[in-house]
N, C-alpha and C. Protein backbone atom coordinates (compact mmCIF):
# COMPACT_ATOMS: atom_id res chain seq x y z
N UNK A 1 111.63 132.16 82.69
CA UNK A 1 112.61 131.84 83.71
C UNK A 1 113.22 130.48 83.39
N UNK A 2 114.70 130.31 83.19
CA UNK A 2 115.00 129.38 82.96
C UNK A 2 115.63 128.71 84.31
N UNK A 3 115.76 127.52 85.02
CA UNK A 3 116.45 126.47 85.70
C UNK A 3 117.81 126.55 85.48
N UNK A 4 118.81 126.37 85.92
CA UNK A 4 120.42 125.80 86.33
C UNK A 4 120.02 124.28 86.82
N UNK A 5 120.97 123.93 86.75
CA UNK A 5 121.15 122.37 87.54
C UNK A 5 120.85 122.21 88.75
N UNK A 6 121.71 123.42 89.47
CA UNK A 6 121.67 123.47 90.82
C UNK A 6 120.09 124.27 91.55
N UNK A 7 119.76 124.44 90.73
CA UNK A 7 118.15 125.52 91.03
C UNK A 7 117.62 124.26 91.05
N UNK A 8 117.23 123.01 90.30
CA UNK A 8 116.55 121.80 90.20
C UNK A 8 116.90 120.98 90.91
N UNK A 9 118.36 120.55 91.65
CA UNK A 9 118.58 120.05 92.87
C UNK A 9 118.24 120.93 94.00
N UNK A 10 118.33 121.81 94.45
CA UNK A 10 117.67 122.76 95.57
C UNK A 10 116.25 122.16 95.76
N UNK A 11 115.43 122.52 94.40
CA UNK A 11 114.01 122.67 94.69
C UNK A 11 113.88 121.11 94.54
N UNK A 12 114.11 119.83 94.08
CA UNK A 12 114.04 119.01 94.45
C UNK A 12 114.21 118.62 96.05
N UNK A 13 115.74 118.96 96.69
CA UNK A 13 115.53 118.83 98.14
C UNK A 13 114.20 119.50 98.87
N UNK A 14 113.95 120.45 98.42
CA UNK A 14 113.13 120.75 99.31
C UNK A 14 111.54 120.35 99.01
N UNK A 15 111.39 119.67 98.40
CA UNK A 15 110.31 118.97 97.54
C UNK A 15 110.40 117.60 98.66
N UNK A 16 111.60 117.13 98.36
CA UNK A 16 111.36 116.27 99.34
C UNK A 16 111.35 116.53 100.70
N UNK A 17 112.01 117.27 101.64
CA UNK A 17 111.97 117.54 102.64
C UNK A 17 110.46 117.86 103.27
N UNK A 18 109.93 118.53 102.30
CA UNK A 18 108.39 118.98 102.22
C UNK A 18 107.93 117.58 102.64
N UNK A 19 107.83 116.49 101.82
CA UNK A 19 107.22 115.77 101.64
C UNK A 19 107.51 114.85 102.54
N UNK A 20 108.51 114.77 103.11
CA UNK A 20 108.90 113.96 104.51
C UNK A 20 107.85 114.36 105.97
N UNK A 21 108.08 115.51 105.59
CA UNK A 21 107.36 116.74 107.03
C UNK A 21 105.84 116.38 106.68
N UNK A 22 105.20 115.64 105.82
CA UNK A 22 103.51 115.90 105.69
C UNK A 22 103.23 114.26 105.40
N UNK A 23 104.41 113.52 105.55
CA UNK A 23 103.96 112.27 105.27
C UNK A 23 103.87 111.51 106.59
N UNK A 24 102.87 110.65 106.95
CA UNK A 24 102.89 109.69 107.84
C UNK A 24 103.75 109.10 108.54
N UNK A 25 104.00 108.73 109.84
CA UNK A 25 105.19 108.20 110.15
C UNK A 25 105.51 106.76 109.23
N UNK A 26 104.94 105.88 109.02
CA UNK A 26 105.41 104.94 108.24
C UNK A 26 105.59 105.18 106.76
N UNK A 27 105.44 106.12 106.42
CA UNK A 27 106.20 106.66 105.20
C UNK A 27 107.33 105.91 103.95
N UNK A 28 107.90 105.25 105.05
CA UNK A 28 109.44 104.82 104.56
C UNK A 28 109.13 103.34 104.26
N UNK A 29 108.25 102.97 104.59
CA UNK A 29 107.39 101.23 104.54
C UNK A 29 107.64 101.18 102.83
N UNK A 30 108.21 99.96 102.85
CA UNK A 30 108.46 99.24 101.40
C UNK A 30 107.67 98.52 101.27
N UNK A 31 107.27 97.71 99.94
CA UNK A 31 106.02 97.01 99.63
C UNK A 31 106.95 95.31 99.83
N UNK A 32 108.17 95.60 99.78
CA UNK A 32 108.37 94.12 99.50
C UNK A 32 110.15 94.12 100.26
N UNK A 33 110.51 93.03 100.52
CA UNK A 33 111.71 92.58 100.79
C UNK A 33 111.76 92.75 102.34
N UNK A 34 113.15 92.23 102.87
CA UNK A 34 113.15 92.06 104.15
C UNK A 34 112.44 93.65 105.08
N UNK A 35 111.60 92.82 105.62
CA UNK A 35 110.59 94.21 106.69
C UNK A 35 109.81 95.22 105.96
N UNK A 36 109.42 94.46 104.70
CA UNK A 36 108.45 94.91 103.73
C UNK A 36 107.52 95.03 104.11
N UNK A 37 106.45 96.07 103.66
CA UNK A 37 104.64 95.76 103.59
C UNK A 37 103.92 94.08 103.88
N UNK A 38 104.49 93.83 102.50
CA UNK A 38 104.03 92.02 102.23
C UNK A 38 104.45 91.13 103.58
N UNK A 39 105.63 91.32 103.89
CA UNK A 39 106.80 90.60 104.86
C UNK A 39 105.90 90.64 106.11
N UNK A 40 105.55 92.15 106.77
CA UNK A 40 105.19 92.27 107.47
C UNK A 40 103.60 91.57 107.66
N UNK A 41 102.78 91.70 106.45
CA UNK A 41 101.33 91.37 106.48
C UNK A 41 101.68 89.83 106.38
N UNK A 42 101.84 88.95 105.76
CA UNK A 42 102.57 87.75 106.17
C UNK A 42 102.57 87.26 107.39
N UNK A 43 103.50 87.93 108.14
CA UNK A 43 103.89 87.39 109.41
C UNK A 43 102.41 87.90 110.40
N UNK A 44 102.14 89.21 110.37
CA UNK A 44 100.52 88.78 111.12
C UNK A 44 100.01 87.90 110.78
N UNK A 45 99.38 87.24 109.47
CA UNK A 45 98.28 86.21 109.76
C UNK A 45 98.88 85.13 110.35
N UNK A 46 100.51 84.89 109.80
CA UNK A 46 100.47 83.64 110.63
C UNK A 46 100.81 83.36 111.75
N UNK A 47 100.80 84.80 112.52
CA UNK A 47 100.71 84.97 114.43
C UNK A 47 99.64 84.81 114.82
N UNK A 48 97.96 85.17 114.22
CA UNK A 48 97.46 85.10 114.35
C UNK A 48 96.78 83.81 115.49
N UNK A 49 95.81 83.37 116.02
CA UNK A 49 95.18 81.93 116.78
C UNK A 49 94.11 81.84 116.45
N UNK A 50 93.28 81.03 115.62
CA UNK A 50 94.44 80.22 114.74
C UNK A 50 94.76 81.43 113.61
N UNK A 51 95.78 80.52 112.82
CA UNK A 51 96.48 81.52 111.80
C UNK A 51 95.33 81.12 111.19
N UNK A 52 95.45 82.98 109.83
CA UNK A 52 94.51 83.13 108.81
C UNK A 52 95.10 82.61 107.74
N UNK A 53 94.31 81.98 107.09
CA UNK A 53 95.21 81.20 105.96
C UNK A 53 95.01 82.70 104.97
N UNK A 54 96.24 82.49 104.25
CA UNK A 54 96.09 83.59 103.19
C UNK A 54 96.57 82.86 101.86
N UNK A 55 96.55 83.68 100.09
CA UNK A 55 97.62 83.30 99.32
C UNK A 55 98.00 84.68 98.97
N UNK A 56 99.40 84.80 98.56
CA UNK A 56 100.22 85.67 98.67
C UNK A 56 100.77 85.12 97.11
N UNK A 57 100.45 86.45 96.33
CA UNK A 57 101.04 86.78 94.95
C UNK A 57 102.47 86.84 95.03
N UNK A 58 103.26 86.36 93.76
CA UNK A 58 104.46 86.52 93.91
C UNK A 58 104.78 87.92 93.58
N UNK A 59 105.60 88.69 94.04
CA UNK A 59 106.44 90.10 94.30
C UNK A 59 107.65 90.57 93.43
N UNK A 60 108.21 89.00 93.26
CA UNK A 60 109.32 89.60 92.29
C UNK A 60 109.41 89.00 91.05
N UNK A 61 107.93 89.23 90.56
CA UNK A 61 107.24 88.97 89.08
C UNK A 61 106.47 89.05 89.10
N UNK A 62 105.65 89.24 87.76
CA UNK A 62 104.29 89.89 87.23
C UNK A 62 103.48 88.73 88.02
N UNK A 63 102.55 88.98 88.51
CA UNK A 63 100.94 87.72 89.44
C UNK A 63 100.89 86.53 88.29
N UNK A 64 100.84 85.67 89.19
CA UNK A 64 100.57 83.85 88.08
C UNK A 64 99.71 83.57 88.47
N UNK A 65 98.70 84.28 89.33
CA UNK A 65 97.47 84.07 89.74
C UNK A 65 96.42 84.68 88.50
N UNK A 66 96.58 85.87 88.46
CA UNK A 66 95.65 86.52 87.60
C UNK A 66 96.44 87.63 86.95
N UNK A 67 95.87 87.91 85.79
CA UNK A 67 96.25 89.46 85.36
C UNK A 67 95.93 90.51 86.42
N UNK A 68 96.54 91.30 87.50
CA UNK A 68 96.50 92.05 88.55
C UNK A 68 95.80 91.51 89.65
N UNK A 69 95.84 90.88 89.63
CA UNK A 69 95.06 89.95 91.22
C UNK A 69 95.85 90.73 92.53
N UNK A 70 95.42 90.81 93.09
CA UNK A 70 96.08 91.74 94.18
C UNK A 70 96.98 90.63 94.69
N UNK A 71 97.69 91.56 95.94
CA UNK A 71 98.80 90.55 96.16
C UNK A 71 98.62 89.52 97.52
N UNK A 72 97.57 89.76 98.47
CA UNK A 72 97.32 88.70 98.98
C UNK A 72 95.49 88.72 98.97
N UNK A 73 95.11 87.39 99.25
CA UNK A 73 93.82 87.12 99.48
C UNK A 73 93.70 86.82 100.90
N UNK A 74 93.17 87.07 102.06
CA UNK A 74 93.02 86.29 103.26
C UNK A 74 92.21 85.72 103.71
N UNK A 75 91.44 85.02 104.28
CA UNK A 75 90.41 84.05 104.58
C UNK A 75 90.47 84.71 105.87
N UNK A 76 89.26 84.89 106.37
CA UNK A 76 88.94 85.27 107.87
C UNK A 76 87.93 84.85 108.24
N UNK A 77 87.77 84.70 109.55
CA UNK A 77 86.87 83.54 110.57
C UNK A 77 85.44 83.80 109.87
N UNK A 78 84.41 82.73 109.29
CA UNK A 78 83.56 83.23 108.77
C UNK A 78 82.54 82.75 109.75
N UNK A 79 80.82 82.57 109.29
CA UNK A 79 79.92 81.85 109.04
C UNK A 79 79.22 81.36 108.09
N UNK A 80 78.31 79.94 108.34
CA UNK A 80 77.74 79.69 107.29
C UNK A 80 76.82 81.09 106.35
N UNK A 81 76.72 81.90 107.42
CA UNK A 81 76.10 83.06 106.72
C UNK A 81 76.56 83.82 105.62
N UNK A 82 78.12 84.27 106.44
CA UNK A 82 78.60 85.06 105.57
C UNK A 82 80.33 84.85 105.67
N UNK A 83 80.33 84.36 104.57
CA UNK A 83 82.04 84.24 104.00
C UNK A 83 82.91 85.59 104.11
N UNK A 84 83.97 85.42 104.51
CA UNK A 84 84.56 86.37 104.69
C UNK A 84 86.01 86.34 104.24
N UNK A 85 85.86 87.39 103.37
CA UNK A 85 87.58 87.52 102.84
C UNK A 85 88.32 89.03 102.61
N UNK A 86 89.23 88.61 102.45
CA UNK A 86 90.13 90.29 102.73
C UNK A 86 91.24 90.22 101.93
N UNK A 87 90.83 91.03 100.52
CA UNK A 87 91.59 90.68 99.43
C UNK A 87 92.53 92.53 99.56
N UNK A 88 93.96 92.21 99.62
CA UNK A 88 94.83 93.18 99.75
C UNK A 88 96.20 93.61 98.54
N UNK A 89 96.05 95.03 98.67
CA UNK A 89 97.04 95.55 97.38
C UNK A 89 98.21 95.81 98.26
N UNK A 90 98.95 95.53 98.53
CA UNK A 90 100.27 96.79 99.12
C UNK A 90 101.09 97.03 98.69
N UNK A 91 100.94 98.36 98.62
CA UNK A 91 102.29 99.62 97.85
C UNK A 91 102.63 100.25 98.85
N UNK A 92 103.67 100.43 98.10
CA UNK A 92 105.15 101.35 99.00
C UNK A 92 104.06 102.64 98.56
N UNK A 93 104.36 103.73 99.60
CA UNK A 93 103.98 105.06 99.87
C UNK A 93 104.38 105.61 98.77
N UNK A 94 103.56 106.36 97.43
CA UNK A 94 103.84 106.98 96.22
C UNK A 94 103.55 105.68 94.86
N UNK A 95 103.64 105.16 95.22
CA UNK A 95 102.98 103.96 94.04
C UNK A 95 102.26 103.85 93.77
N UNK A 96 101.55 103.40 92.63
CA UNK A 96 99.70 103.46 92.28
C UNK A 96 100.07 102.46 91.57
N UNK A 97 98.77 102.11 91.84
CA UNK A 97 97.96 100.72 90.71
C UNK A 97 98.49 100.37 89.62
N UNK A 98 98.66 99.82 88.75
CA UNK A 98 98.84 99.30 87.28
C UNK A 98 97.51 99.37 86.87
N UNK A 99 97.47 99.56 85.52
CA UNK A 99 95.98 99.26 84.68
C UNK A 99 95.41 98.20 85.12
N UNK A 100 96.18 97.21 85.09
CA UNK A 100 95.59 95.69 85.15
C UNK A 100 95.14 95.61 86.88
N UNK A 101 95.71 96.38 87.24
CA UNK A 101 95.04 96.40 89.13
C UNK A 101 94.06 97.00 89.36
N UNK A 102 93.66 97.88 88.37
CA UNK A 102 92.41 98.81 88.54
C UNK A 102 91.45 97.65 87.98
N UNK A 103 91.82 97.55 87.12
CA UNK A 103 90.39 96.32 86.21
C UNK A 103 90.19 95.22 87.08
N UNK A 104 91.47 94.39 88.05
CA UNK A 104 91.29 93.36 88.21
C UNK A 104 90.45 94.11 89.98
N UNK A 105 90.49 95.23 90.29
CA UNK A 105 89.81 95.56 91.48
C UNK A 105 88.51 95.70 91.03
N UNK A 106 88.25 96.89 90.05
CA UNK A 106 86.80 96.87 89.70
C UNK A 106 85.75 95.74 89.71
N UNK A 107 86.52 94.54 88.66
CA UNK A 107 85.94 93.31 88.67
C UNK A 107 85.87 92.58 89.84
N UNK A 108 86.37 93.08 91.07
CA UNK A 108 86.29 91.76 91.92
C UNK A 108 85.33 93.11 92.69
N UNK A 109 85.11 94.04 92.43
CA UNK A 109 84.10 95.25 93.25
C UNK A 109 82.67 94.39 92.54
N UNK A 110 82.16 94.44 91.39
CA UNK A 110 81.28 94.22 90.34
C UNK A 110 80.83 92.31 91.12
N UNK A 111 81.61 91.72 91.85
CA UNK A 111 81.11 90.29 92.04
C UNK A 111 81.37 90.46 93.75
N UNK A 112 81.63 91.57 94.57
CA UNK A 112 81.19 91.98 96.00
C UNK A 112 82.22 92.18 96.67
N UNK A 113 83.64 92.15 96.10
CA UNK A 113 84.36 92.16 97.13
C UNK A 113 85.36 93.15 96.70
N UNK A 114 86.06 94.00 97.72
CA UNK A 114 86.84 95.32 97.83
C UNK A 114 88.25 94.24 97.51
N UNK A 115 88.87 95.55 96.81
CA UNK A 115 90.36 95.22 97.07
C UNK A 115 91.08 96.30 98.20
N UNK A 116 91.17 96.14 98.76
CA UNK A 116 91.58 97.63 99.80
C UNK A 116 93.81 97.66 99.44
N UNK A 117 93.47 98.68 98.99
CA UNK A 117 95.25 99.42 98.95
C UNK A 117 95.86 100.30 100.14
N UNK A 118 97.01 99.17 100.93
CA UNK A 118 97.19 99.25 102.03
C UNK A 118 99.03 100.13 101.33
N UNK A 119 99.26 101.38 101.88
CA UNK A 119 100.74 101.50 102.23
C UNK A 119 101.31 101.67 103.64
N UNK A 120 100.40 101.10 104.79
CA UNK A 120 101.06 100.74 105.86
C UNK A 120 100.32 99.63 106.33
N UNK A 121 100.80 99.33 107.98
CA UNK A 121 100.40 98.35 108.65
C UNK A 121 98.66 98.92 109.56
N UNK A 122 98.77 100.38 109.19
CA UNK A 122 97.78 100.91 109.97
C UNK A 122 96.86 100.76 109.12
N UNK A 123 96.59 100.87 108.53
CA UNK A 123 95.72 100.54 106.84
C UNK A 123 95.77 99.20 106.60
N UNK A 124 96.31 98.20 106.56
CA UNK A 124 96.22 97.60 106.70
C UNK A 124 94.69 96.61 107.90
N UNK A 125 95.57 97.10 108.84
CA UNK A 125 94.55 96.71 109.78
C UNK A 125 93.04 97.60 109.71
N UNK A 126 92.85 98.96 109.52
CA UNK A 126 91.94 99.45 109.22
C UNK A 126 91.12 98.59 108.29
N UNK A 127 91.48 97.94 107.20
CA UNK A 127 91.02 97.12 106.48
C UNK A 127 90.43 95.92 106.95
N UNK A 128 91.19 95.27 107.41
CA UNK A 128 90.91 94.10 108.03
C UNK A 128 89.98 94.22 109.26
N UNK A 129 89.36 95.07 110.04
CA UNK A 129 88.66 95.84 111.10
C UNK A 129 86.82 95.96 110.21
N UNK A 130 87.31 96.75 108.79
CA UNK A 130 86.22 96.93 108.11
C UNK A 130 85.47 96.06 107.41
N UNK A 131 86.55 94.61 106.99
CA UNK A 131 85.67 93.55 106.55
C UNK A 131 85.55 92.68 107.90
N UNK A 132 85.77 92.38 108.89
CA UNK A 132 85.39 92.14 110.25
C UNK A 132 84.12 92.90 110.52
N UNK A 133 83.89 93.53 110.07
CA UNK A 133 82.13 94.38 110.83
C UNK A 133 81.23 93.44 109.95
């Protein structure tokens, strides 16, 4: 069976349409720029009382922090007991990791700490909920 042009635009629309109908409402969440993923995680910590200090990887270039260092780190209310941090990936909905994000997660798994890959604000906070326990 061979394809036409128009057979591959069809089944593309409806590929996506599909994929609209089974995706999450925040779906459409971008990782970066005005009312981005980042933008948005940003502006929580520093609504926060007191604000969470965070550092935030740069977005529109490769990390100058590390080879794949995720894109923010956050500091959250600790004790002398136990330090607490909340190291975060966020991708736009359909994006995956880079090589260098898998290695640089593994390695920070291997010395105790998760990288959690957030593509919304609900996940997000799910995250931040789970290193809070």
């Amino acid at each position: 069976m061979s394809w036409t042009s128009a057979d591959l635009i069809v089944h593309a629309m409806r590929r996506r349409a599909a994929d609209k109908a089974l995706a999450p409402a925040e779906a459409d969440e971008h990782e970066t720029g005005h009312g981005g993923l980042q933008e948005k995680i940003a502006k929580f910590c520093r609504e926060q009382s007191p604000m969470l200090p965070f550092l935030q990887a740069r977005a529109d270039q490769p990390s100058t922090l590390a080879k794949g260092a995720q894109d923010f780190t956050i500091f959250l209310p600790s004790t002398p007991e136990r330090k607490r941090v909340l190291c975060v990936e966020a991708k736009a909905r359909g994006k995956k990791r880079k090589p260098e994000q898998l290695a640089w997660a593994m390695l920070m798994e291997m010395v105790g700490h998760k990288v959690h890959l957030c593509y919304s604000m609900e996940e997000f906070m799910a995250a931040l909920r789970e290193e809070m326990q």
